[in-house]
Protein backbone atom coordinates (compact mmCIF):
# COMPACT_ATOMS: atom_id res chain seq x y z
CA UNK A 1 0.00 0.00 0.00
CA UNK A 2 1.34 3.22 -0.84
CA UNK A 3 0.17 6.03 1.59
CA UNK A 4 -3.15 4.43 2.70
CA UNK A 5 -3.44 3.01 7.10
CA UNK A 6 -6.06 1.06 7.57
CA UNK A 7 -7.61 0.12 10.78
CA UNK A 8 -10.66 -1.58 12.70
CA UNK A 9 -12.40 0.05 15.25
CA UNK A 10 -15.34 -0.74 16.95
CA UNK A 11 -16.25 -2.75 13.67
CA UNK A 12 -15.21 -0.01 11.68
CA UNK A 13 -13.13 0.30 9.29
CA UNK A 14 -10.79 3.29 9.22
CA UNK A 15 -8.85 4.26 5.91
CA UNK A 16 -6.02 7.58 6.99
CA UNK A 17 -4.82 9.48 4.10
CA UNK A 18 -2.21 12.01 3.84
CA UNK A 19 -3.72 14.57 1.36
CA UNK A 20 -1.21 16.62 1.80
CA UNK A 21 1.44 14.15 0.13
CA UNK A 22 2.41 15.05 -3.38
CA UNK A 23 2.22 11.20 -4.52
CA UNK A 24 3.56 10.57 -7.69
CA UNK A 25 2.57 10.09 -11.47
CA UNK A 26 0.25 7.51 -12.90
CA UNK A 27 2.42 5.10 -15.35
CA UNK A 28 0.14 6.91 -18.57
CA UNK A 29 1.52 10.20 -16.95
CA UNK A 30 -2.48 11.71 -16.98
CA UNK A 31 -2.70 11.55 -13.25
CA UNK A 32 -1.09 12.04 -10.05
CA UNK A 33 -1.64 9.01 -7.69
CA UNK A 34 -1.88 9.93 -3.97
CA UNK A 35 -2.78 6.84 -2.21
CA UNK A 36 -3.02 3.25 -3.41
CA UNK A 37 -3.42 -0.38 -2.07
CA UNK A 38 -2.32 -1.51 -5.28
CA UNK A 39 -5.01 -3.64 -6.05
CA UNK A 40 -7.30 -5.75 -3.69
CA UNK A 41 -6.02 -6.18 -0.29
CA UNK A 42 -7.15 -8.47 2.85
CA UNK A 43 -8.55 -6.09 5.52
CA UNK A 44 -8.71 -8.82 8.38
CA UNK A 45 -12.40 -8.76 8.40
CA UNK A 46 -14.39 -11.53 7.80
CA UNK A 47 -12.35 -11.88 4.23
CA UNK A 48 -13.45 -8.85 3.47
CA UNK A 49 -11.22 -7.13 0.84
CA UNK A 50 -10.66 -3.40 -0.17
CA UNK A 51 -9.63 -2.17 -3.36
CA UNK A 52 -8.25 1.82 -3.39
CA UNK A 53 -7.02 4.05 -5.64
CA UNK A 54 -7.12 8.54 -4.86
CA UNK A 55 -5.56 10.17 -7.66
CA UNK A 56 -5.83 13.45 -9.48
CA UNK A 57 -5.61 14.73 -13.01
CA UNK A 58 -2.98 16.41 -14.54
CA UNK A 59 -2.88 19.90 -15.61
CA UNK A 60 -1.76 20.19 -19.03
């Protein structure tokens, strides 16, 4: 995972971002990704899975 902490809670799930992280580009170079789990990812839930991806556009 690249700048995503998950956590359980009270049978919650938590997901902490750092928006203020630059992050870096998107392999097609449109978009700049912030925070990733790089595909689906165990949560430790009841095999529950989460799949996450925060990115934003490019200026051009």
């Amino acid at each position: 995972m690249e700048n995503v902490d998950l956590k359980i809670e009270n049978n919650k799930l938590i997901i902490t971002i750092d928006l203020a992280k630059e992050g870096r580009p998107s392999k097609s170079g449109l978009s700049t990704v912030i925070a990733t789990t790089r595909g689906n990812v165990p949560i430790g839930h009841e095999n529950m899975k989460l799949g996450l991806n925060l990115y934003k556009p490019v200026n051009r």
